[in-house]
Protein backbone atom coordinates (compact mmCIF):
# COMPACT_ATOMS: atom_id res chain seq x y z
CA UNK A 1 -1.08 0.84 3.70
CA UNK A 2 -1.30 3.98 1.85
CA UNK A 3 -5.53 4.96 1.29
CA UNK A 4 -5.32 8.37 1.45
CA UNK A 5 -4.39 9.59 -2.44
CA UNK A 6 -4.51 6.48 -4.56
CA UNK A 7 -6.93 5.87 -7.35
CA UNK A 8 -9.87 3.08 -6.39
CA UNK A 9 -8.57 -0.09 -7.57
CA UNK A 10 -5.13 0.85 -5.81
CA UNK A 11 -7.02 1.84 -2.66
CA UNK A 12 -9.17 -1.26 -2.90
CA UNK A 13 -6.14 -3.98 -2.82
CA UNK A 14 -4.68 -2.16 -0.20
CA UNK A 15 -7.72 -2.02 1.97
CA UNK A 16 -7.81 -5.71 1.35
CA UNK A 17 -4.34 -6.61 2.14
CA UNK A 18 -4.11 -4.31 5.32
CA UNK A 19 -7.32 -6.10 6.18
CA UNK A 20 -6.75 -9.28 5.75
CA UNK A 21 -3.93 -9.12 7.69
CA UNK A 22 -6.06 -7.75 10.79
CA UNK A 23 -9.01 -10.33 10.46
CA UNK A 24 -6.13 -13.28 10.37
CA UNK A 25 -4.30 -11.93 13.51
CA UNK A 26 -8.36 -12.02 14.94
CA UNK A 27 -8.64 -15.51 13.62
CA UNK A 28 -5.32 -16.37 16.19
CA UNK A 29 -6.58 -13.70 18.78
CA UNK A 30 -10.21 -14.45 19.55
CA UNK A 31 -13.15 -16.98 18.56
CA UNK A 32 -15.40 -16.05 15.53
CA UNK A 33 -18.50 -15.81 17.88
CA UNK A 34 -16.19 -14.00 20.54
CA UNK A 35 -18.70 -11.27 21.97
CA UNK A 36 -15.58 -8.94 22.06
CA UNK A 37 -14.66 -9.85 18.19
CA UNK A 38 -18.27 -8.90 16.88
CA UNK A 39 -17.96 -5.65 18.38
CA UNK A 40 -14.41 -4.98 17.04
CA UNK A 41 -15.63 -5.59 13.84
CA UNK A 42 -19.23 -4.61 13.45
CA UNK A 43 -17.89 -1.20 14.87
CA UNK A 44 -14.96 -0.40 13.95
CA UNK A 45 -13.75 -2.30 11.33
CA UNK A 46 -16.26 -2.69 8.91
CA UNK A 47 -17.06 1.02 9.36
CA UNK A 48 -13.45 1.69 8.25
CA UNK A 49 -13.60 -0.84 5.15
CA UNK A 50 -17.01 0.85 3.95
CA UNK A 51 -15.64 4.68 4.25
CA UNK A 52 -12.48 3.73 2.51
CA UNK A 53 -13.56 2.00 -0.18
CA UNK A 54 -17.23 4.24 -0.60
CA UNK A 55 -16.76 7.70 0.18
CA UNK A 56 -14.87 10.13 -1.55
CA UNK A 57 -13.72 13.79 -0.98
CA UNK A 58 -14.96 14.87 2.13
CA UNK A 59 -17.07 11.99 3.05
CA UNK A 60 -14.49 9.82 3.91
CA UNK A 61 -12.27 10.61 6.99
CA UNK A 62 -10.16 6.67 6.92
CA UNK A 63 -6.99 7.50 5.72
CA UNK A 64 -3.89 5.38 5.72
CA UNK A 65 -0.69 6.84 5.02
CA UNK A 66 2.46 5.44 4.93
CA UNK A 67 4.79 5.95 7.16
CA UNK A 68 7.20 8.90 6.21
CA UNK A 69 4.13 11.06 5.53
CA UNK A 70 3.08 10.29 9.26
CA UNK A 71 6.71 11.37 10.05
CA UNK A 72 6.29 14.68 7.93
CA UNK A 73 3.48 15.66 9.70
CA UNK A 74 4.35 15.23 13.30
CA UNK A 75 7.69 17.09 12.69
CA UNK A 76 5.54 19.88 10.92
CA UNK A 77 3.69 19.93 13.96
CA UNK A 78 7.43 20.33 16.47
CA UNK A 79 7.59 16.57 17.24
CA UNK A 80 11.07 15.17 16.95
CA UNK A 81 12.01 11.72 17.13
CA UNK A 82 12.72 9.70 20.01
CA UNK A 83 13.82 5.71 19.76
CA UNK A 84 13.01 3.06 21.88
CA UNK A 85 15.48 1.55 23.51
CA UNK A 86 17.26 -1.97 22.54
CA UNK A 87 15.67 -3.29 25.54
CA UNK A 88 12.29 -2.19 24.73
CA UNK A 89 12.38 -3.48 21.35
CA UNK A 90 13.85 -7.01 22.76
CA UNK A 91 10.77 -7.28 25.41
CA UNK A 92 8.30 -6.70 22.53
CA UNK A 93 9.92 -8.96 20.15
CA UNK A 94 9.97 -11.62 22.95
CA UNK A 95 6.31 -10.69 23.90
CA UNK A 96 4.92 -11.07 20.44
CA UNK A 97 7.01 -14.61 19.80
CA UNK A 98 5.78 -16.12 22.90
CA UNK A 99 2.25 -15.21 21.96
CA UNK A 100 2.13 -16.08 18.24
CA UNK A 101 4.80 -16.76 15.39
CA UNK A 102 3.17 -15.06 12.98
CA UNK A 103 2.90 -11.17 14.04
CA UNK A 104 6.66 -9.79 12.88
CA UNK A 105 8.19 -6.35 14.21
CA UNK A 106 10.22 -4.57 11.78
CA UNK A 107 13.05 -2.12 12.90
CA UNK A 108 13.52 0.83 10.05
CA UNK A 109 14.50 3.74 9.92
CA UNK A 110 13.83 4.47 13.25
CA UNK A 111 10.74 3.20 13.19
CA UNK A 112 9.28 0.13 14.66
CA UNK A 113 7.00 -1.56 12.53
CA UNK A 114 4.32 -4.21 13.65
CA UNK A 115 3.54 -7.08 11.01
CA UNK A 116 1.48 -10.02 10.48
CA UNK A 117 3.19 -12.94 8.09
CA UNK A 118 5.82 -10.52 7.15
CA UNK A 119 3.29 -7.73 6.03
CA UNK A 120 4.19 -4.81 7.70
């Protein structure tokens, strides 16, 4: 999801997309009253949610990019590129299909990309 430049209503529907898609992957992953599920989101996630969508400037520090400004910045920084291998990507594609149908991994580019219902 890209929240780092975009005007509000832009940054608001991707907030709520990219989130969605993490509180449905919870919904297959752990209970609603899981302890562990609670945590995840009274701490993390909801803090996340609140900065992007109500601070501005300074205030807020959650910033999604997309990827090929991620890529930008770690080769600015002397990182170069290294892909998996067609084995790793086979174990993790056979990982996330035995454990639910509906996370999706996405080879571009180079990149590996993990999904939920075909939403990268």
């Amino acid at each position: 999801s890209n929240t780092n430049t975009a005007p509000f209503f832009s940054r608001f529907m991707e907030t709520l997309s990219y989130y969605t898609a993490i509180f449905e992957s919870l919904d297959v992953t752990l209970t609603r009253e899981s302890k562990e599920r609670i945590s995840v989101e009274q701490h993390c996630l909801a803090r996340d949610i609140v900065n992007i969508i109500a601070c501005e400037g300074a205030e807020r520090v959650e910033r999604h990019e997309l990827m090929g400004k991620w890529k930008s910045r770690f080769t600015m920084a002397g990182f170069k590129p290294y892909p998996l291998s067609s084995i790793v990507n086979s174990t993790i594609k056979s990982l996330l299909e035995g454990y639910c149908e509906n996370y999706t991994l996405l080879e571009r580019d180079d990149t590996l990309y993990l999904g939920w219902l075909n939403r990268p």
